[in-house]
PDB file of N, CA and C in Angstrom:
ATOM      1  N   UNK A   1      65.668  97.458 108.561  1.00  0.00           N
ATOM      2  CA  UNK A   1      66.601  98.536 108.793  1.00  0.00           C
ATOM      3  C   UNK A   1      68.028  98.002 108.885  1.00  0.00           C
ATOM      4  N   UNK A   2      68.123  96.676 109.769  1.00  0.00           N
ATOM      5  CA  UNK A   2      69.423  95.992 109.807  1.00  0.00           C
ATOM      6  C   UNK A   2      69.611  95.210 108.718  1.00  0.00           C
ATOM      7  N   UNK A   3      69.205  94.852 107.826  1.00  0.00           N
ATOM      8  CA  UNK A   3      68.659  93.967 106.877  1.00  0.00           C
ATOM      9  C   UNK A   3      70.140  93.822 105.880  1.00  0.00           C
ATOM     10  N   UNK A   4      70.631  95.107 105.405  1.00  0.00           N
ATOM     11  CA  UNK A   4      71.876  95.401 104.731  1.00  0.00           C
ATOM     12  C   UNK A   4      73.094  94.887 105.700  1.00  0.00           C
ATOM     13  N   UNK A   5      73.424  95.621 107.290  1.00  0.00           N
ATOM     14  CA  UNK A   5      74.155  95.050 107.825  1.00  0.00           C
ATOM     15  C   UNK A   5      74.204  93.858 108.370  1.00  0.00           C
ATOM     16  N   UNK A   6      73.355  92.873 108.270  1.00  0.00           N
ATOM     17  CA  UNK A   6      72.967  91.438 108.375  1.00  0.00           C
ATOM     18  C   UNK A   6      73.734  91.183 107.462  1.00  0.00           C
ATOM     19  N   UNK A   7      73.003  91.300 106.234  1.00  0.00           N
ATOM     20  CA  UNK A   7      73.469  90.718 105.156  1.00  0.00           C
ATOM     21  C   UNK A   7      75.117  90.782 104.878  1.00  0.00           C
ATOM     22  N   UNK A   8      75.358  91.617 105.315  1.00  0.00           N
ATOM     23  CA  UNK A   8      77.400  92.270 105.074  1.00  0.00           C
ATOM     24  C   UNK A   8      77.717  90.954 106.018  1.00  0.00           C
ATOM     25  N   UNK A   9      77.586  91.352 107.400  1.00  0.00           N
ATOM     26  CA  UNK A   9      77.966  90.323 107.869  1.00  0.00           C
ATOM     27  C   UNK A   9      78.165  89.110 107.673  1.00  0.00           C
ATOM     28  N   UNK A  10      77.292  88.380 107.189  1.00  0.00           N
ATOM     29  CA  UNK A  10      76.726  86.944 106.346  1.00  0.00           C
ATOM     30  C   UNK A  10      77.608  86.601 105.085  1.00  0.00           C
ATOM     31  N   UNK A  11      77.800  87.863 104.698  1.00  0.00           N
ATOM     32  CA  UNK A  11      78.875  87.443 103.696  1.00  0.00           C
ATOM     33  C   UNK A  11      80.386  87.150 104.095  1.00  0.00           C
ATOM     34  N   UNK A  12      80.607  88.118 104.776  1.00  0.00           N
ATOM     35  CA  UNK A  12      82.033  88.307 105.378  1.00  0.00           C
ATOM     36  C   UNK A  12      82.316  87.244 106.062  1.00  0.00           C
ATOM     37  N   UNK A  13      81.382  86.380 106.915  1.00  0.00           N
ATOM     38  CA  UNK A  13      81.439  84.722 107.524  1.00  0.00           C
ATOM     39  C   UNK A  13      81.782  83.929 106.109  1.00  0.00           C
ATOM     40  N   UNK A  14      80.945  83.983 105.267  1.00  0.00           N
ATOM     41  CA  UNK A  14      80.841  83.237 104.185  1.00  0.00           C
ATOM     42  C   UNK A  14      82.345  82.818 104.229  1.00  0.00           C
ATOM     43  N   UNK A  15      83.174  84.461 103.468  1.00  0.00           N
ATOM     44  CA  UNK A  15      84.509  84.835 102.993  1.00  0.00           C
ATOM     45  C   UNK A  15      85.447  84.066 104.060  1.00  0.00           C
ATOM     46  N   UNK A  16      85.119  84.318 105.510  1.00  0.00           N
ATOM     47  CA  UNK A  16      86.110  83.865 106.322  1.00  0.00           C
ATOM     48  C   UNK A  16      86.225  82.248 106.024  1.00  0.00           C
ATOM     49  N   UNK A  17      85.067  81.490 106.261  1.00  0.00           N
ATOM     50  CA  UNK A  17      84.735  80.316 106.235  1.00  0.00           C
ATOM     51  C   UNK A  17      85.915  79.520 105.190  1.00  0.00           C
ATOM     52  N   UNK A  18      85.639  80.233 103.668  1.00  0.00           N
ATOM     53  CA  UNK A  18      85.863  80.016 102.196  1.00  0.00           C
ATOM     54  C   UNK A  18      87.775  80.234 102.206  1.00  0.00           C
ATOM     55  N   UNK A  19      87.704  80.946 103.333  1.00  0.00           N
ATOM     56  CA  UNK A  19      89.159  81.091 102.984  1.00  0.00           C
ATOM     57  C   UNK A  19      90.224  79.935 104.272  1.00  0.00           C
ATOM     58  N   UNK A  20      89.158  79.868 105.438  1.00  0.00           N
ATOM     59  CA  UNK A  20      89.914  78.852 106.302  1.00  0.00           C
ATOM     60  C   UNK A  20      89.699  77.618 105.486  1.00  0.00           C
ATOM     61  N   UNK A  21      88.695  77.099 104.734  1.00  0.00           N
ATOM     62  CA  UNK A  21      88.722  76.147 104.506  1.00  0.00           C
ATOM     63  C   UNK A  21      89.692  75.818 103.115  1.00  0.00           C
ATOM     64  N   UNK A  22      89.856  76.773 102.217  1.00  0.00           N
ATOM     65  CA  UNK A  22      90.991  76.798 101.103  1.00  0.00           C
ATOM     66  C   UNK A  22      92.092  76.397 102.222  1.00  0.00           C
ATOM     67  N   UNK A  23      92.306  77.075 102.929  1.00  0.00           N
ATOM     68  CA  UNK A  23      93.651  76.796 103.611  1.00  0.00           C
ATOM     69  C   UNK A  23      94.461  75.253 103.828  1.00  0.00           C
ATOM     70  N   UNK A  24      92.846  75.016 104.882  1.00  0.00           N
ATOM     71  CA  UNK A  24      92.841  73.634 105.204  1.00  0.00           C
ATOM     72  C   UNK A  24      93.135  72.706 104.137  1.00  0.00           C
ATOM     73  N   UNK A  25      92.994  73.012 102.517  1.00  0.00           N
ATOM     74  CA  UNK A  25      92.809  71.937 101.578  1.00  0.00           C
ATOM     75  C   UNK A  25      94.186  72.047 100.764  1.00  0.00           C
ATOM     76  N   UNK A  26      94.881  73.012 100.990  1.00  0.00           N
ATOM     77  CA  UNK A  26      95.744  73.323 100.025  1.00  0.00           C
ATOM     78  C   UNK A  26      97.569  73.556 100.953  1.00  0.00           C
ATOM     79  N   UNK A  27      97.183  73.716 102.348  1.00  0.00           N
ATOM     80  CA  UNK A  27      98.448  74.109 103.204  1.00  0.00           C
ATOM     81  C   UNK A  27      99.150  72.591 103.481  1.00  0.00           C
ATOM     82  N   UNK A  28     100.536  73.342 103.649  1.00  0.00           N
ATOM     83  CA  UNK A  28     101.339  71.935 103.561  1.00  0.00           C
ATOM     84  C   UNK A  28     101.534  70.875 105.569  1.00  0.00           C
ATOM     85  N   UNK A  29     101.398  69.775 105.004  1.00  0.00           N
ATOM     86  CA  UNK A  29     101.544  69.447 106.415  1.00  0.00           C
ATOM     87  C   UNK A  29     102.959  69.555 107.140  1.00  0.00           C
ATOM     88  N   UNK A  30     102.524  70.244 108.388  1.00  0.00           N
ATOM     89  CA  UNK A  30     103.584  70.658 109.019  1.00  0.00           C
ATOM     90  C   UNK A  30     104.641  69.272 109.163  1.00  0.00           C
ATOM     91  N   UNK A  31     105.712  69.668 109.433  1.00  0.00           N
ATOM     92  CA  UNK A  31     106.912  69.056 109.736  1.00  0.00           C
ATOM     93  C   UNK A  31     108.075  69.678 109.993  1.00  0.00           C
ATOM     94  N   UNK A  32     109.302  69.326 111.413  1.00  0.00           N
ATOM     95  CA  UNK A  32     109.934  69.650 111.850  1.00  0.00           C
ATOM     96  C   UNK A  32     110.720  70.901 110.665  1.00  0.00           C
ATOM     97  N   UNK A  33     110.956  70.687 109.499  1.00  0.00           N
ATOM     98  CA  UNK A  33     111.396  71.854 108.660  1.00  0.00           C
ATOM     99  C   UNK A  33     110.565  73.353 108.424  1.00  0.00           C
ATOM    100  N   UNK A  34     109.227  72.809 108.460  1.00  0.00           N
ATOM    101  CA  UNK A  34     108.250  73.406 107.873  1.00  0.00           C
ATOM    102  C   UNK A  34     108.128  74.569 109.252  1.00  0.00           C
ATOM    103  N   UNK A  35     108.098  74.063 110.372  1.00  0.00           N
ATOM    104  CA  UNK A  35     107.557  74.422 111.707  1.00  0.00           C
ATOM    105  C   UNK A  35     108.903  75.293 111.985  1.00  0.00           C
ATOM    106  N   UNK A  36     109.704  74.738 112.303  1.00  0.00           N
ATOM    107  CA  UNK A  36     111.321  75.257 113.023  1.00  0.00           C
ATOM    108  C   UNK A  36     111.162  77.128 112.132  1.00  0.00           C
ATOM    109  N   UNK A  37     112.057  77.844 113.515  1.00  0.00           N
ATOM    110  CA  UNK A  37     111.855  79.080 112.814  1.00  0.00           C
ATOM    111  C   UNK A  37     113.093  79.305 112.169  1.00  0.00           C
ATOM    112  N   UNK A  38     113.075  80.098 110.742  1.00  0.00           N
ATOM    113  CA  UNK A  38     114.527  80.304 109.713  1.00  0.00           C
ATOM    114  C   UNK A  38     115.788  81.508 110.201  1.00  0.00           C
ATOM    115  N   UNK A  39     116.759  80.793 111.013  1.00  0.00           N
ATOM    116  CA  UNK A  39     117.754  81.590 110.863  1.00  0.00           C
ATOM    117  C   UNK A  39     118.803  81.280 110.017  1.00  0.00           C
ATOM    118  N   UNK A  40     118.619  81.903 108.703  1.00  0.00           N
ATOM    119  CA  UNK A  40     119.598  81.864 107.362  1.00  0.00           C
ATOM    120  C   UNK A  40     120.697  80.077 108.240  1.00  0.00           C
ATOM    121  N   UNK A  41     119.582  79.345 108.202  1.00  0.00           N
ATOM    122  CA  UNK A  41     120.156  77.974 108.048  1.00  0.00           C
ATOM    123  C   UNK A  41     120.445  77.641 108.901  1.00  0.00           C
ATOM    124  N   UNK A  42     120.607  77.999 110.392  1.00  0.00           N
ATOM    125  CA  UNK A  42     121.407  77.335 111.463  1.00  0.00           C
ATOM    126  C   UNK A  42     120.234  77.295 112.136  1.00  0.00           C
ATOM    127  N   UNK A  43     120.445  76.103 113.140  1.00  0.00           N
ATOM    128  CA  UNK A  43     118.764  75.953 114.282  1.00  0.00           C
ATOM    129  C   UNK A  43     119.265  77.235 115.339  1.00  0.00           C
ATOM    130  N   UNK A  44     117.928  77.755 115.955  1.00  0.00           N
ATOM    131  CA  UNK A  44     118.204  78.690 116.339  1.00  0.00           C
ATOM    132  C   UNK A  44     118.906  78.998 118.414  1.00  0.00           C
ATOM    133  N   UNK A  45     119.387  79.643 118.644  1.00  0.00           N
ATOM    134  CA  UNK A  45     120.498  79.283 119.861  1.00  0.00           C
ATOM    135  C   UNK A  45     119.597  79.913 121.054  1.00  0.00           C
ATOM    136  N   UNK A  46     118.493  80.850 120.886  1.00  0.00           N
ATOM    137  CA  UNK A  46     118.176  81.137 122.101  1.00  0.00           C
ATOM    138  C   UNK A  46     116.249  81.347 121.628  1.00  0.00           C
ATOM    139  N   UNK A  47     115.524  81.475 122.060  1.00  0.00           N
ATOM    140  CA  UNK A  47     114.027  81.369 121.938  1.00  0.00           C
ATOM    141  C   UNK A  47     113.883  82.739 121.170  1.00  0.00           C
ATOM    142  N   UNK A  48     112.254  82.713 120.797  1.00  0.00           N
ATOM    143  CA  UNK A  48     112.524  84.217 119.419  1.00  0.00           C
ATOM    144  C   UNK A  48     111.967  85.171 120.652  1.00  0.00           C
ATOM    145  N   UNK A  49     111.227  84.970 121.668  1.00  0.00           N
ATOM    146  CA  UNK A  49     110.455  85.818 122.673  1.00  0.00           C
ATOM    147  C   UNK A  49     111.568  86.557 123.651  1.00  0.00           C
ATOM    148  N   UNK A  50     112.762  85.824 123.636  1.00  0.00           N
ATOM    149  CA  UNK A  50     114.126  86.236 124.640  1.00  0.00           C
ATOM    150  C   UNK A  50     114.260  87.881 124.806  1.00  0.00           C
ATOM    151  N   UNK A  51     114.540  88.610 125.576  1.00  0.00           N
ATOM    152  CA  UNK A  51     114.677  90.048 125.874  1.00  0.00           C
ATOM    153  C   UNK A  51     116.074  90.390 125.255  1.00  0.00           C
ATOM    154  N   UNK A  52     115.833  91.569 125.134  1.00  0.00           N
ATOM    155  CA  UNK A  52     117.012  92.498 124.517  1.00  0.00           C
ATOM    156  C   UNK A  52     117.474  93.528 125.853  1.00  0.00           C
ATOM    157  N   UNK A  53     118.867  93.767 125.586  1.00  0.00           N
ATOM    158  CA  UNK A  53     119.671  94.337 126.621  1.00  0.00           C
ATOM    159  C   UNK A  53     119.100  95.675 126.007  1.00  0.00           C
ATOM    160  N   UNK A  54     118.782  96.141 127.380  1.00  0.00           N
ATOM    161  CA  UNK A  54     118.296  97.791 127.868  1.00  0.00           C
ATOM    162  C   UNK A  54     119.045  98.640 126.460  1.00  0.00           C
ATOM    163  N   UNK A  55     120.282  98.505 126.493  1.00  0.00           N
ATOM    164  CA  UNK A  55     121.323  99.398 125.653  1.00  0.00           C
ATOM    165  C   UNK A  55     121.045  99.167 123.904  1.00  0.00           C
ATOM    166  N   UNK A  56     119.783  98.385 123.931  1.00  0.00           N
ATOM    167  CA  UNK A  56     119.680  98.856 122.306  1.00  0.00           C
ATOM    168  C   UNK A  56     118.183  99.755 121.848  1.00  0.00           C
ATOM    169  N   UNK A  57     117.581 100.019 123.102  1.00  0.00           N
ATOM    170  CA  UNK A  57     116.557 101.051 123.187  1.00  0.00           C
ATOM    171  C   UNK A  57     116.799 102.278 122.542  1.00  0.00           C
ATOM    172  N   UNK A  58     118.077 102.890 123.337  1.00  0.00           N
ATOM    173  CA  UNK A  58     118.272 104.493 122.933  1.00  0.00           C
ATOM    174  C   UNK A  58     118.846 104.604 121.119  1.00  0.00           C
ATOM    175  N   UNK A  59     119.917 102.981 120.624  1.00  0.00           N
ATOM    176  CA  UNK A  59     120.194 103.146 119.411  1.00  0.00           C
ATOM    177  C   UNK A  59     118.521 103.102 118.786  1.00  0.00           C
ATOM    178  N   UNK A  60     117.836 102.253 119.233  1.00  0.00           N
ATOM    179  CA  UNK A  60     116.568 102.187 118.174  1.00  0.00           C
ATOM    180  C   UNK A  60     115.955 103.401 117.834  1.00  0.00           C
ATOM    181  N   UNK A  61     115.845 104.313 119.020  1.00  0.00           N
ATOM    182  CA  UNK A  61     115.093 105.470 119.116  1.00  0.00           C
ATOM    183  C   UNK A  61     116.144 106.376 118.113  1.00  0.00           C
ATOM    184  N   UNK A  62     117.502 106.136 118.096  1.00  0.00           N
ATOM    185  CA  UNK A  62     117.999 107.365 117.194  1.00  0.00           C
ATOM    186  C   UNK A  62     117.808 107.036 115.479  1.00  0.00           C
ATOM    187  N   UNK A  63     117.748 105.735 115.288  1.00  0.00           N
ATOM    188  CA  UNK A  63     117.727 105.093 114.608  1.00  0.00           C
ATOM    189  C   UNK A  63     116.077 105.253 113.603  1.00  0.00           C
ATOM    190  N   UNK A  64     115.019 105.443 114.858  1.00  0.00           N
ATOM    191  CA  UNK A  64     113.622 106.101 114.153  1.00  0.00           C
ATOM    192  C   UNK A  64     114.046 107.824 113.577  1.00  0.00           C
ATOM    193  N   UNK A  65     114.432 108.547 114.768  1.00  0.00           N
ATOM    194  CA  UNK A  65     114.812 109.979 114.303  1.00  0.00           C
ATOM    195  C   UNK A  65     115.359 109.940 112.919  1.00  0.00           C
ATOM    196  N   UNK A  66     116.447 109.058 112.627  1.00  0.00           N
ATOM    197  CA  UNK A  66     117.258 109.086 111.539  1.00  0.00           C
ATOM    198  C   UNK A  66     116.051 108.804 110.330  1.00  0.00           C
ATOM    199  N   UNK A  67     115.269 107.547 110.593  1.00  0.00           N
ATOM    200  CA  UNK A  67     114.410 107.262 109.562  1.00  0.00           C
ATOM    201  C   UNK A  67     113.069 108.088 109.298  1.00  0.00           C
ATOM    202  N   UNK A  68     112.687 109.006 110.136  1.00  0.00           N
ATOM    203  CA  UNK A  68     111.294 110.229 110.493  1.00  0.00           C
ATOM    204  C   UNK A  68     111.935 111.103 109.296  1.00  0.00           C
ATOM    205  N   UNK A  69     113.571 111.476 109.737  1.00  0.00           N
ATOM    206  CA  UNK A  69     113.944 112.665 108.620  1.00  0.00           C
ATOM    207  C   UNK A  69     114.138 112.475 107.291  1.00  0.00           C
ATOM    208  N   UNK A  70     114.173 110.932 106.973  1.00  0.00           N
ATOM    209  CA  UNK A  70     114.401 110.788 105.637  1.00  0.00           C
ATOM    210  C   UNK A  70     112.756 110.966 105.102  1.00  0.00           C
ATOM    211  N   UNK A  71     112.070 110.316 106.063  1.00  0.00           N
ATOM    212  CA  UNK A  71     110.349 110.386 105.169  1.00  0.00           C
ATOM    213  C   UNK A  71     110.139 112.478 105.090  1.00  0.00           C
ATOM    214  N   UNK A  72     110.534 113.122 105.894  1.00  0.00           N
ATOM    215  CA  UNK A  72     110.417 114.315 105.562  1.00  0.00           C
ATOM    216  C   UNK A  72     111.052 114.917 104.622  1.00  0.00           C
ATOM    217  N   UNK A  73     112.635 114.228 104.351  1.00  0.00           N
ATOM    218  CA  UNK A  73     113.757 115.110 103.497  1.00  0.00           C
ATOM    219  C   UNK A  73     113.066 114.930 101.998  1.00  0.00           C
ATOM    220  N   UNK A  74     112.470 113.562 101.588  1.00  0.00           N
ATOM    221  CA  UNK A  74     112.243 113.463 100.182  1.00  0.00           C
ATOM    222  C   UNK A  74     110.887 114.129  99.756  1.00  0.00           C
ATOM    223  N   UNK A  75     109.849 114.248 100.664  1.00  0.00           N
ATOM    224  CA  UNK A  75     108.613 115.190  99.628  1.00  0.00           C
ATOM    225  C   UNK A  75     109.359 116.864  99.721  1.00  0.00           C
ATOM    226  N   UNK A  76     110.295 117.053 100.339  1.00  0.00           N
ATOM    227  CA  UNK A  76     111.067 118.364 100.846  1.00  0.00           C
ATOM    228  C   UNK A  76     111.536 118.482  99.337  1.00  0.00           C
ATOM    229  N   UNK A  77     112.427 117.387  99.259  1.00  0.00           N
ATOM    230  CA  UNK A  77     112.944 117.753  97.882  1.00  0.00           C
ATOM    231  C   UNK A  77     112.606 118.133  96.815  1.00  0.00           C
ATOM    232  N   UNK A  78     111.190 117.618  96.772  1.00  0.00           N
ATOM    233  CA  UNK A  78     110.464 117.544  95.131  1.00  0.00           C
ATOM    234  C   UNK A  78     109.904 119.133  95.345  1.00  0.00           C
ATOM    235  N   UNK A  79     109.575 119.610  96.461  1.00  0.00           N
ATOM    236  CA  UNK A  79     109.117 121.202  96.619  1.00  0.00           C
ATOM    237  C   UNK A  79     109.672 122.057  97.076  1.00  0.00           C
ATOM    238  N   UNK A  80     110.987 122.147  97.439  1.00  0.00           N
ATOM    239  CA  UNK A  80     111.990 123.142  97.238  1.00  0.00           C
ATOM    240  C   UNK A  80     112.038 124.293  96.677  1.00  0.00           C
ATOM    241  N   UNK A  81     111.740 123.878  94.962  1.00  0.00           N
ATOM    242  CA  UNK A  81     112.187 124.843  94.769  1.00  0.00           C
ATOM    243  C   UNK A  81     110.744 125.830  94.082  1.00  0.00           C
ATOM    244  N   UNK A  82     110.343 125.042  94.401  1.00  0.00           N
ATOM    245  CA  UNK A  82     108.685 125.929  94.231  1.00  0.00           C
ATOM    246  C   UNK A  82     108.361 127.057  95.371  1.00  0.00           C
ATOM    247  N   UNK A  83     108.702 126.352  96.591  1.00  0.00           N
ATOM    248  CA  UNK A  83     108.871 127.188  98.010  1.00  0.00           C
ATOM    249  C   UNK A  83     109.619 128.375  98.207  1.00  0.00           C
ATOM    250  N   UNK A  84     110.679 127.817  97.588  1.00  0.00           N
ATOM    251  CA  UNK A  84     112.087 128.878  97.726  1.00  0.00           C
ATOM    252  C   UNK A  84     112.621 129.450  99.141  1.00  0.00           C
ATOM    253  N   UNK A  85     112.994 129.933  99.446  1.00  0.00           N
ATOM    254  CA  UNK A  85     113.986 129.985 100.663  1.00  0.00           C
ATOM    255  C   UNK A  85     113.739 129.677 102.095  1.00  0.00           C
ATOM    256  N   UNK A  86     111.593 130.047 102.212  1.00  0.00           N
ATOM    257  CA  UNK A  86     110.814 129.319 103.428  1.00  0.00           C
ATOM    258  C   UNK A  86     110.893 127.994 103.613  1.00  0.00           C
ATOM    259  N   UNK A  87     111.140 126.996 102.544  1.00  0.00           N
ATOM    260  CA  UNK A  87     111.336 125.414 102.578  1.00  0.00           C
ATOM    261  C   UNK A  87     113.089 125.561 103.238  1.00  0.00           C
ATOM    262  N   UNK A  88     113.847 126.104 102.729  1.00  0.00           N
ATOM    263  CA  UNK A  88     115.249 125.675 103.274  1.00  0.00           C
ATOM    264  C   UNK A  88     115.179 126.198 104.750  1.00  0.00           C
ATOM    265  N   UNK A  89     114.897 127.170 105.185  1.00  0.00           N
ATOM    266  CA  UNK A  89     114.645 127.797 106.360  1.00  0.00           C
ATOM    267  C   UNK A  89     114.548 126.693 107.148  1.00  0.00           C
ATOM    268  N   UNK A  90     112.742 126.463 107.047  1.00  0.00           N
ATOM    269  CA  UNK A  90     112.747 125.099 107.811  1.00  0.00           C
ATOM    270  C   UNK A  90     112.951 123.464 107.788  1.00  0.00           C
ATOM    271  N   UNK A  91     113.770 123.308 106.438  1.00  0.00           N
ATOM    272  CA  UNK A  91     114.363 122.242 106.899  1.00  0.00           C
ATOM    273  C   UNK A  91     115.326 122.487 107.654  1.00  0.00           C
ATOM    274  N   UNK A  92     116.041 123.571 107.829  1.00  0.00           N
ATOM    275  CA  UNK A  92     117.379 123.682 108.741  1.00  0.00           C
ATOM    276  C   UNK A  92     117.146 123.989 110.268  1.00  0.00           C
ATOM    277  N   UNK A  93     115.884 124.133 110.415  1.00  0.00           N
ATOM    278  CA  UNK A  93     115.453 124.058 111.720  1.00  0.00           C
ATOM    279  C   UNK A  93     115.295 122.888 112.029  1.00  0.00           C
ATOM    280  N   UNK A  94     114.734 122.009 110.970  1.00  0.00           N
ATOM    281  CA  UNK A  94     114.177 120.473 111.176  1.00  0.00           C
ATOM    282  C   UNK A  94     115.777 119.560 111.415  1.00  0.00           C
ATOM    283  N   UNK A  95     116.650 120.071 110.815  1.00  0.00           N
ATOM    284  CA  UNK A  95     117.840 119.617 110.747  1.00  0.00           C
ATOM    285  C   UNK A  95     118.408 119.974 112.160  1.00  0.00           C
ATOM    286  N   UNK A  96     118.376 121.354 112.532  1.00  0.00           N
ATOM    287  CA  UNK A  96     118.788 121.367 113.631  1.00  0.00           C
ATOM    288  C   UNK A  96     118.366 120.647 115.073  1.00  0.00           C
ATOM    289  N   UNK A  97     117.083 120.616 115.096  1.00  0.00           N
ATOM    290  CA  UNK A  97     116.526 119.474 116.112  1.00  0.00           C
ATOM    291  C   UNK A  97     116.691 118.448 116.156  1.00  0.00           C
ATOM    292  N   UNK A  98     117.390 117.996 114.524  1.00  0.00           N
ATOM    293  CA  UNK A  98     117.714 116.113 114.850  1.00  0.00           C
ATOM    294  C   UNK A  98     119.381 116.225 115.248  1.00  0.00           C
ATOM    295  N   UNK A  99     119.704 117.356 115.384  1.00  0.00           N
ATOM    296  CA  UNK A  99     121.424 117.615 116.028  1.00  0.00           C
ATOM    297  C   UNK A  99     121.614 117.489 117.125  1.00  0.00           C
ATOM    298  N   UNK A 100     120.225 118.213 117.518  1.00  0.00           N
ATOM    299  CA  UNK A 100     120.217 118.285 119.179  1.00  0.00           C
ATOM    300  C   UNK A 100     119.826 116.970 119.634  1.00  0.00           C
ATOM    301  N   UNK A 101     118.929 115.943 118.738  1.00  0.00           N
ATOM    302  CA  UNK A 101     119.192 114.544 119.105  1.00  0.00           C
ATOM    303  C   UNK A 101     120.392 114.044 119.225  1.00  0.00           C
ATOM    304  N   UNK A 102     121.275 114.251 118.343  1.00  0.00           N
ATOM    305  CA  UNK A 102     122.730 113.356 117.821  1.00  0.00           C
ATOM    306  C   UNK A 102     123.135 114.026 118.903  1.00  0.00           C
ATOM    307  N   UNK A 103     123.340 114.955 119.254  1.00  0.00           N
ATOM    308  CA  UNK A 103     124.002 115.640 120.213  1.00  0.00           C
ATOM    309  C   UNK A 103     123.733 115.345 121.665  1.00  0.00           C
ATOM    310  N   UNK A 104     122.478 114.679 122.055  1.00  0.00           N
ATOM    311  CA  UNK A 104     122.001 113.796 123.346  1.00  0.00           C
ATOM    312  C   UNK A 104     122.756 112.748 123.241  1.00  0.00           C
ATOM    313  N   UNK A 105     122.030 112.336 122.473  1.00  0.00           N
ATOM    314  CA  UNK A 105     122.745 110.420 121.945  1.00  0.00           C
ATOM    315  C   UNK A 105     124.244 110.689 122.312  1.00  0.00           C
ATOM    316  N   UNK A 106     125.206 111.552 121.472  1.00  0.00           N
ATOM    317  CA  UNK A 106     126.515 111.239 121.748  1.00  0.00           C
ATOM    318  C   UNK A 106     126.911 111.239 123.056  1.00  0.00           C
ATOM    319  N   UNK A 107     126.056 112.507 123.272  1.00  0.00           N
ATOM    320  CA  UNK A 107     126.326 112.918 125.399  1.00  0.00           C
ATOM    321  C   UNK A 107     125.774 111.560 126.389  1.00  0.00           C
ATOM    322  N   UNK A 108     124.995 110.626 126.143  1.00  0.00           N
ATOM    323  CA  UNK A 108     124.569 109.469 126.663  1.00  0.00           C
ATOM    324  C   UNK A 108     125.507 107.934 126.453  1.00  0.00           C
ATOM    325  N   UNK A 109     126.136 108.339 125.408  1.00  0.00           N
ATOM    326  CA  UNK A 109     127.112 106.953 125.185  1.00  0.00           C
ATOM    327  C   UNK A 109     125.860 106.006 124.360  1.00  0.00           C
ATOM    328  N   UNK A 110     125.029 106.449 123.851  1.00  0.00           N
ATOM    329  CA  UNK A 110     124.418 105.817 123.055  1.00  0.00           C
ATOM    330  C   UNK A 110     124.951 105.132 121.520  1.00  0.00           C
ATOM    331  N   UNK A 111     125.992 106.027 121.392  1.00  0.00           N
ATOM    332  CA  UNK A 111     126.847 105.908 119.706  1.00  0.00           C
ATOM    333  C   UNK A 111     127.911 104.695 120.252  1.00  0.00           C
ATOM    334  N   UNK A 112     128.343 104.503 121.378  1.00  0.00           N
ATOM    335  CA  UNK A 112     129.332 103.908 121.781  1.00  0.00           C
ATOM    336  C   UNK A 112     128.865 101.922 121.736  1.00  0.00           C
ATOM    337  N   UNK A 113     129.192 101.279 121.239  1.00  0.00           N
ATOM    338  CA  UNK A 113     128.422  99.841 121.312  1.00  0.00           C
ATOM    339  C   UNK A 113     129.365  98.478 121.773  1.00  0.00           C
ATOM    340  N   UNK A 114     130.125  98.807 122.382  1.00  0.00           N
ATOM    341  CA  UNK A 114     130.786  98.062 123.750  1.00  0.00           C
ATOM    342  C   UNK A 114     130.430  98.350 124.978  1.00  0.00           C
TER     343      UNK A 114
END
């Protein structure tokens, strides 16, 4: 009855096995270049795990809003005009709710970056 999911399994070890060991035969040996992490050329000035100041939370979050409406604005576009005036309707509702974001954000000093 288990006989099939045995067998899946058994393979999928196989695969893992086949691919750590390609690794092992073909990856380059580490060295201080190889290892060090890439900041466009300069060694780097503070650790990559270091915290970020509180004040770039609220830009990130407006910053998703901004990017949510573009994934909505473009299949919007291509059906427009098949929809006809119910598609503009509610994008301008959809538009209006990301105002009332911009319109938080500005009221928070979120736009402000000093």
């Amino acid at each position: 009855m288990y006989a099939g999911v045995g067998a899946m399994l058994m393979v999928a070890a196989a695969v893992i096995v086949a691919v750590l060991a390609l690794h092992r035969l073909t990856a380059v040996a580490p060295t201080r270049l190889t290892v060090l992490p890439f900041e466009s050329g300069w060694p780097p000035t503070e650790h990559s795990l270091s915290r970020y100041h509180a004040r770039w939370y609220p830009a990130t979050l407006l910053f998703l809003a901004f990017d949510v409406e573009m994934l909505f604005m473009y299949p919007w576009a291509v059906v427009v005009a098949e929809l006809g005036t119910s598609a503009v309707i509610e994008m301008f509702v959809f538009l209006g709710a990301l105002f009332v974001v911009v319109a938080w954000a500005w009221r928070e000093g979120v736009l402000r970056w000093a």
